[in-house]
N, C-alpha and C. Protein backbone atom coordinates (compact mmCIF):
# COMPACT_ATOMS: atom_id res chain seq x y z
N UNK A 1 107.00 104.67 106.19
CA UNK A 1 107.93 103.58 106.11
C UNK A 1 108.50 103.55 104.68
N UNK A 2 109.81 103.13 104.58
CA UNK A 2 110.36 103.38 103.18
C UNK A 2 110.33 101.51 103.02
N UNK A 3 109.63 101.65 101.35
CA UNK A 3 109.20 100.22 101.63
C UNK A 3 110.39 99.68 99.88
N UNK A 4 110.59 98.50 99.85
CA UNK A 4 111.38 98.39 98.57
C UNK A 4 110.12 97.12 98.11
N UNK A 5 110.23 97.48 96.50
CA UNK A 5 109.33 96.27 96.12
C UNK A 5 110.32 95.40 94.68
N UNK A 6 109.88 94.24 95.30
CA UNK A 6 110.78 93.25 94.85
C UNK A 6 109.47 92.27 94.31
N UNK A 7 110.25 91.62 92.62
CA UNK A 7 108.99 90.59 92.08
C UNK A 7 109.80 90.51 90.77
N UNK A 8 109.40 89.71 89.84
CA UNK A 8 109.83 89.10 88.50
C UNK A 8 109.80 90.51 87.34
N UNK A 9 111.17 89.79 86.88
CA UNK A 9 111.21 91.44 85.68
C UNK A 9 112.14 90.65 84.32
N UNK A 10 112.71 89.73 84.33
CA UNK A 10 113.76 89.23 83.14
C UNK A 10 112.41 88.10 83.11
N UNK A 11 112.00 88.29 81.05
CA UNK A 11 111.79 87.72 80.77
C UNK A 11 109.84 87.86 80.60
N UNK A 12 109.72 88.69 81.29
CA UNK A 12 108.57 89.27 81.23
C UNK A 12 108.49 90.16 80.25
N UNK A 13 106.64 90.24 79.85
CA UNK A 13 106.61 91.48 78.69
C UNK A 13 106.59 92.83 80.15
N UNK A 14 107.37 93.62 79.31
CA UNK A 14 107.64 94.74 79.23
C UNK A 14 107.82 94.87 80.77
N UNK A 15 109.46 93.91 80.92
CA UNK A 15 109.76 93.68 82.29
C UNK A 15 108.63 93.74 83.68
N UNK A 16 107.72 93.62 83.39
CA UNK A 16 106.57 93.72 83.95
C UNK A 16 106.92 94.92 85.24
N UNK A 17 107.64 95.67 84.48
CA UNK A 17 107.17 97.48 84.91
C UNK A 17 105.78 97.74 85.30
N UNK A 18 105.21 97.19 84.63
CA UNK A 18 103.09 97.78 84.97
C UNK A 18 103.04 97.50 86.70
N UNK A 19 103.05 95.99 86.60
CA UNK A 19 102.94 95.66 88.20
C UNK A 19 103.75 96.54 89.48
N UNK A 20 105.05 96.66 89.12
CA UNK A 20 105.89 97.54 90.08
C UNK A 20 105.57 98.71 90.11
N UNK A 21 105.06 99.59 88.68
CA UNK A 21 104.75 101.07 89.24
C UNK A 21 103.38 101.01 90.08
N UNK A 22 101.94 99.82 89.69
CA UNK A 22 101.16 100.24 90.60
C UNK A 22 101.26 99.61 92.06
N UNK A 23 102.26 98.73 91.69
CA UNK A 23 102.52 98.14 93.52
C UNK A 23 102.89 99.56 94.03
N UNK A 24 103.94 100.50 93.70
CA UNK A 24 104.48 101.75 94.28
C UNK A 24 103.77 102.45 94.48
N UNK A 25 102.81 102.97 93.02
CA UNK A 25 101.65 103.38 93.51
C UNK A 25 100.70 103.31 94.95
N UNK A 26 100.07 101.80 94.36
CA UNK A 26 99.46 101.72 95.96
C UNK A 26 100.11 101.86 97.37
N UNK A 27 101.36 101.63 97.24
CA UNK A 27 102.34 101.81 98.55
C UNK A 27 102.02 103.81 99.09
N UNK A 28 102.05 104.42 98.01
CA UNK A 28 102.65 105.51 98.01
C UNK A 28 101.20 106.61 98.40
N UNK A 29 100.19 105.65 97.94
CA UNK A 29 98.75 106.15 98.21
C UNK A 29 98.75 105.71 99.83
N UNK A 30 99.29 105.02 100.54
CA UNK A 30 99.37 105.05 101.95
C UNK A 30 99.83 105.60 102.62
N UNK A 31 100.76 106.72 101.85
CA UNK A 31 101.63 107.55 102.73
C UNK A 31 103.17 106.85 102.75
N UNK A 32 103.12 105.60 102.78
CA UNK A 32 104.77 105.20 102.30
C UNK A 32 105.66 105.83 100.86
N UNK A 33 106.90 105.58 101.58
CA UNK A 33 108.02 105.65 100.36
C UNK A 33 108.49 104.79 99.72
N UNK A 34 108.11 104.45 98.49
CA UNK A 34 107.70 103.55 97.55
C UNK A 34 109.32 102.82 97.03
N UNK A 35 110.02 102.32 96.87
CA UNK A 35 111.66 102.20 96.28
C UNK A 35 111.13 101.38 95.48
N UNK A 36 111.34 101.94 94.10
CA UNK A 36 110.81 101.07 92.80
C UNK A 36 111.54 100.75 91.59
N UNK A 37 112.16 99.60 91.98
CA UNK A 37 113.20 99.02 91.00
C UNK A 37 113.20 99.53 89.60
N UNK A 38 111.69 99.39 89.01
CA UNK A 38 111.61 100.14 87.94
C UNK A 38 111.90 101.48 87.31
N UNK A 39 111.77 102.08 88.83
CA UNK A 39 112.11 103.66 88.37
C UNK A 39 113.94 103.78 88.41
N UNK A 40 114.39 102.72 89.17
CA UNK A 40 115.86 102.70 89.53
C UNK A 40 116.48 102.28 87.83
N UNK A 41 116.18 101.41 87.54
CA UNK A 41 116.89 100.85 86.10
C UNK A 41 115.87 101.34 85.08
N UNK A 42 115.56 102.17 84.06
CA UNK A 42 114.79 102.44 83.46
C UNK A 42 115.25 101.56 81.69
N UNK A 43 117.05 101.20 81.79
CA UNK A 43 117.58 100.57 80.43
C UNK A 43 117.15 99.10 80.73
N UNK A 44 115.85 98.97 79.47
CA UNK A 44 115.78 97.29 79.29
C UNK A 44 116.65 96.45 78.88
N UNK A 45 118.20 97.27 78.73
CA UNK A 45 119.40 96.43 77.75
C UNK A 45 120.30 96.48 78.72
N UNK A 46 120.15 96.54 80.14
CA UNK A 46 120.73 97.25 81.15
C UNK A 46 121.62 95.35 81.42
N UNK A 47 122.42 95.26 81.93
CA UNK A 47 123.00 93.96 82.33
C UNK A 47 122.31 93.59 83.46
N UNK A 48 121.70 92.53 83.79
CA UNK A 48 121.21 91.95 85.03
C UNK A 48 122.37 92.84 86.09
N UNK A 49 123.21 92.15 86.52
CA UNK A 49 124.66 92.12 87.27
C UNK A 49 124.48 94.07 88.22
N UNK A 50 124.79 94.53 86.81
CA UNK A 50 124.74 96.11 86.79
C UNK A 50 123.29 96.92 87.51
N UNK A 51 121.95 96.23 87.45
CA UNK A 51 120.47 96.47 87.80
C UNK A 51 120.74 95.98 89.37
N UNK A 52 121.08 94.42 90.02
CA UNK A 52 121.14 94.24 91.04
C UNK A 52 121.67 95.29 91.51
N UNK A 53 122.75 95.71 91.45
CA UNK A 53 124.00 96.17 92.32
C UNK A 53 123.28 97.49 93.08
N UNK A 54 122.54 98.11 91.63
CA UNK A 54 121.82 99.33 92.13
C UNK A 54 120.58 99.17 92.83
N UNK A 55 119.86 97.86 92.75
CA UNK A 55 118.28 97.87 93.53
C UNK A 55 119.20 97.22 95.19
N UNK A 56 120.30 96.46 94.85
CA UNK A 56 120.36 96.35 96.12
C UNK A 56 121.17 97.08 97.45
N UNK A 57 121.86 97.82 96.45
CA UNK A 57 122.16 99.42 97.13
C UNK A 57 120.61 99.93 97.60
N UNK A 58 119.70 100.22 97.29
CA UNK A 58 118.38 101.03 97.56
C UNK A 58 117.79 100.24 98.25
N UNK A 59 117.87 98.84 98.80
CA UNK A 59 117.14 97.62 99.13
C UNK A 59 117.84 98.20 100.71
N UNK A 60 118.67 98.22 100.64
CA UNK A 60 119.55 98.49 102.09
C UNK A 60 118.78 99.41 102.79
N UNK A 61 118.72 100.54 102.22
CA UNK A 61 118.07 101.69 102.83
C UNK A 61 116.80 101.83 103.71
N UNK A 62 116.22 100.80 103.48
CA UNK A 62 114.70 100.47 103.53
C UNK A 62 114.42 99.28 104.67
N UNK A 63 113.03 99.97 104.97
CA UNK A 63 112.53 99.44 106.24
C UNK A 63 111.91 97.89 106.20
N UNK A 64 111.30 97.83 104.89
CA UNK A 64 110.20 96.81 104.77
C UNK A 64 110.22 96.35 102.84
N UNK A 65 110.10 95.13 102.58
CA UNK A 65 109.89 94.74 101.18
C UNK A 65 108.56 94.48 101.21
N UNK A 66 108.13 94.87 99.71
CA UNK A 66 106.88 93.75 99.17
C UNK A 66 106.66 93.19 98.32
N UNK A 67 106.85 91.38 98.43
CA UNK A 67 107.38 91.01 97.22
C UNK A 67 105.92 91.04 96.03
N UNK A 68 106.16 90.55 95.13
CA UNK A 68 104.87 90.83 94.08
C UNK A 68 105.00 89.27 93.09
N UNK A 69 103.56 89.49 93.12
CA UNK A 69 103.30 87.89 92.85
C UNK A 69 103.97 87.05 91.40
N UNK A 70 105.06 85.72 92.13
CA UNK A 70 105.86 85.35 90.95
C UNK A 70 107.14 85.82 91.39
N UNK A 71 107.16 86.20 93.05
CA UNK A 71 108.63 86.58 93.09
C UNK A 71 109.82 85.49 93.31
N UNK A 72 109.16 84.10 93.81
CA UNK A 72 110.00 82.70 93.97
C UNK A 72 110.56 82.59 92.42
N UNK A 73 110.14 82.65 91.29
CA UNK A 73 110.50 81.72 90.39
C UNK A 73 111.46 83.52 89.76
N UNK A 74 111.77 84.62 90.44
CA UNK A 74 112.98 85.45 89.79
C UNK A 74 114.86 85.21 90.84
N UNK A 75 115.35 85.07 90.15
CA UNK A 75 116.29 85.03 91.10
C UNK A 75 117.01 86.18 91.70
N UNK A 76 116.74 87.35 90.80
CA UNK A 76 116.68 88.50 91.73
C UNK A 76 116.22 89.41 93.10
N UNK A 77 114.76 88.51 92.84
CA UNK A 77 113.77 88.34 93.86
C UNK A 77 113.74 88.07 95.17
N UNK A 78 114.23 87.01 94.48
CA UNK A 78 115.24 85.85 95.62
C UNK A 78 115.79 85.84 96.76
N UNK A 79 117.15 86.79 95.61
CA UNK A 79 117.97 87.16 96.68
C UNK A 79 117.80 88.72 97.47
N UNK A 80 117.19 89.07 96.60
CA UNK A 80 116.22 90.57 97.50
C UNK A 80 115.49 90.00 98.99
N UNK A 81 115.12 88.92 98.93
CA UNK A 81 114.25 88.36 99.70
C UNK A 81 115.11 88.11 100.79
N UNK A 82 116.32 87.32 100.46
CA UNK A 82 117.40 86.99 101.29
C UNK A 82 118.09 87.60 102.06
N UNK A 83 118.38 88.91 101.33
CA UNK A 83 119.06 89.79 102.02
C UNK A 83 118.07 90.67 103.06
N UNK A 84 116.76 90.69 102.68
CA UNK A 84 115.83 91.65 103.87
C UNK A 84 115.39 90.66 105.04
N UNK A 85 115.43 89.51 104.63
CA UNK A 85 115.26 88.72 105.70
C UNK A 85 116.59 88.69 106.59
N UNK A 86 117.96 88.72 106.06
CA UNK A 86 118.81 88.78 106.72
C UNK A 86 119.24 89.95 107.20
N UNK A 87 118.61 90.92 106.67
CA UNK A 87 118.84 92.57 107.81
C UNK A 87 117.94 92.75 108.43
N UNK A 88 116.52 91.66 108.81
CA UNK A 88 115.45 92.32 109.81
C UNK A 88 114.35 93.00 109.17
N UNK A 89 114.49 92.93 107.83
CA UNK A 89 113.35 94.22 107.29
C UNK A 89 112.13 93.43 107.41
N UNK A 90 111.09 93.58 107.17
CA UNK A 90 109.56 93.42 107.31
C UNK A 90 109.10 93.13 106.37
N UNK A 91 108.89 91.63 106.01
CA UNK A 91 108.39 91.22 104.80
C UNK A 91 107.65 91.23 104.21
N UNK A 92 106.66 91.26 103.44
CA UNK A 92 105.27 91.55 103.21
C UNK A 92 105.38 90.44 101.58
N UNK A 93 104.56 89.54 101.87
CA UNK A 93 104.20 89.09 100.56
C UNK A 93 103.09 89.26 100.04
N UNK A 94 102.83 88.54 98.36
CA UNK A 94 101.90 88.93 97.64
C UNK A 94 99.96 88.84 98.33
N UNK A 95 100.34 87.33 99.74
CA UNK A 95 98.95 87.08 99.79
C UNK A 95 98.90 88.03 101.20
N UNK A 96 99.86 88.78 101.62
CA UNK A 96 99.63 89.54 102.60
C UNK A 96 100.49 90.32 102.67
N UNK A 97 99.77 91.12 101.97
CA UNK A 97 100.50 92.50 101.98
C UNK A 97 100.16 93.71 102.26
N UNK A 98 101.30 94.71 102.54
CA UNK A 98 101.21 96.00 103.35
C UNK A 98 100.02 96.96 103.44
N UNK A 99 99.39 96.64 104.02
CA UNK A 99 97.64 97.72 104.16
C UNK A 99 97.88 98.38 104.84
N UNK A 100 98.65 98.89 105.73
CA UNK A 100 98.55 100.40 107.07
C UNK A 100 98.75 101.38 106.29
N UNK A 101 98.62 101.94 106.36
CA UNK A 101 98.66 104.06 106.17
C UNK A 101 100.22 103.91 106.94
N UNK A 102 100.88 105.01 106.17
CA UNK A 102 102.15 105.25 106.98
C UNK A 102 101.95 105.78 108.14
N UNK A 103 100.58 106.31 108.96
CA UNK A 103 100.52 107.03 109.83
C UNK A 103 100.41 106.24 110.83
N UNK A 104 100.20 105.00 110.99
CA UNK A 104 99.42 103.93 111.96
C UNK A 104 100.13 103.90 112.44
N UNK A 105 99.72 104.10 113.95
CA UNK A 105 100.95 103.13 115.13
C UNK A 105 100.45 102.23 116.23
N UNK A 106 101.09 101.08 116.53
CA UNK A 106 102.25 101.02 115.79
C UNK A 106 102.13 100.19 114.52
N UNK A 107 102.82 100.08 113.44
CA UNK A 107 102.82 99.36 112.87
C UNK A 107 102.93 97.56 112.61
N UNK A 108 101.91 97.36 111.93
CA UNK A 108 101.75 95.86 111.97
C UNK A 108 102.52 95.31 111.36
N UNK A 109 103.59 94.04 111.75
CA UNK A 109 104.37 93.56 111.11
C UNK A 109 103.80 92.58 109.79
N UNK A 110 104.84 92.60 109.05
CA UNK A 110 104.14 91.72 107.37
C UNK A 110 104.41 90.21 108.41
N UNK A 111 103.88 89.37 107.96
CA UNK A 111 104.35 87.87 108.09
C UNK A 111 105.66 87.17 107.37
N UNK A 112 106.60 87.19 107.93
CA UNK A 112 107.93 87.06 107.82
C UNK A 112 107.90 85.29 107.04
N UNK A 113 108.26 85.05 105.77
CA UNK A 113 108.18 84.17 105.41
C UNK A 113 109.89 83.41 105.79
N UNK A 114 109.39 81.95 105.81
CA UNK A 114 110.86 81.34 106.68
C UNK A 114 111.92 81.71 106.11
N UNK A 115 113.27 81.95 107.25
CA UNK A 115 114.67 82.14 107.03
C UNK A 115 114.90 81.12 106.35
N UNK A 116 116.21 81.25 105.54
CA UNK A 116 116.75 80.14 105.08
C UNK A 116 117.67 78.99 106.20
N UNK A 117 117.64 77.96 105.81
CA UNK A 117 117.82 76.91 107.02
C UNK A 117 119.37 77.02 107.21
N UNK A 118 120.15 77.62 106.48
CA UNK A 118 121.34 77.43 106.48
C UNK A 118 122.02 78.65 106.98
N UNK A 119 122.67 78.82 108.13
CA UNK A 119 123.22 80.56 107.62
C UNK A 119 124.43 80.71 107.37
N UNK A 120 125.25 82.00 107.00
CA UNK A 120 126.12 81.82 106.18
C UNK A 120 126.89 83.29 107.16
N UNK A 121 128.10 82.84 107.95
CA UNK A 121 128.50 83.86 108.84
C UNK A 121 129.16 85.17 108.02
């Protein structure tokens, strides 16, 4: 499963890169394909604006998110969150998150945290 991981990075020490490479890590030790924001924007001087555009180009591609703990209070996060909930992808949050082996079938869905109440055609 190609999984994207989404969680807090403006404003953190050292954009808290640590957490995202071993979230990918552990993703990637399951046999998943890891999409790791961090490896996508590597410039810490990079413009917010300019970083979205490209994680959420790569966000598209992908089957399933996992957000990482502290992802409510990023607004990048956010709207990462927003948009996989609004294409169907497979959510996986911090207190339950993705444990299958990519090999498992079928695969267990993450627990889909609520849509937003409003939708927007």
């Amino acid at each position: 499963m190609r999984i994207y991981v989404a969680g807090p990075m403006t404003g953190l020490p050292a954009l808290n890169f640590p957490a995202f490479h071993a979230e990918a890590a552990r993703l990637r030790a399951l046999g998943h394909e890891a999409i790791n924001p961090a490896e996508i924007n590597t410039d810490p001087n990079a413009e917010w604006h300019a970083c979205m555009r490209a994680d959420i180009a790569a966000l598209v591609t992908c089957d399933a998110i996992q957000l990482l703990p502290g992802w409510r209070k990023s607004r990048g996060a956010m709207l990462e969150h927003d948009i996989a909930v609004r294409l169907g992808l497979d959510v996986f949050d911090p207190h339950h998150p993705l444990t299958e082996p990519a090999a498992a079938t079928p695969l267990q869905r993450g627990p889909c945290l609520p849509q937003p109440t409003a939708d927007i055609a």
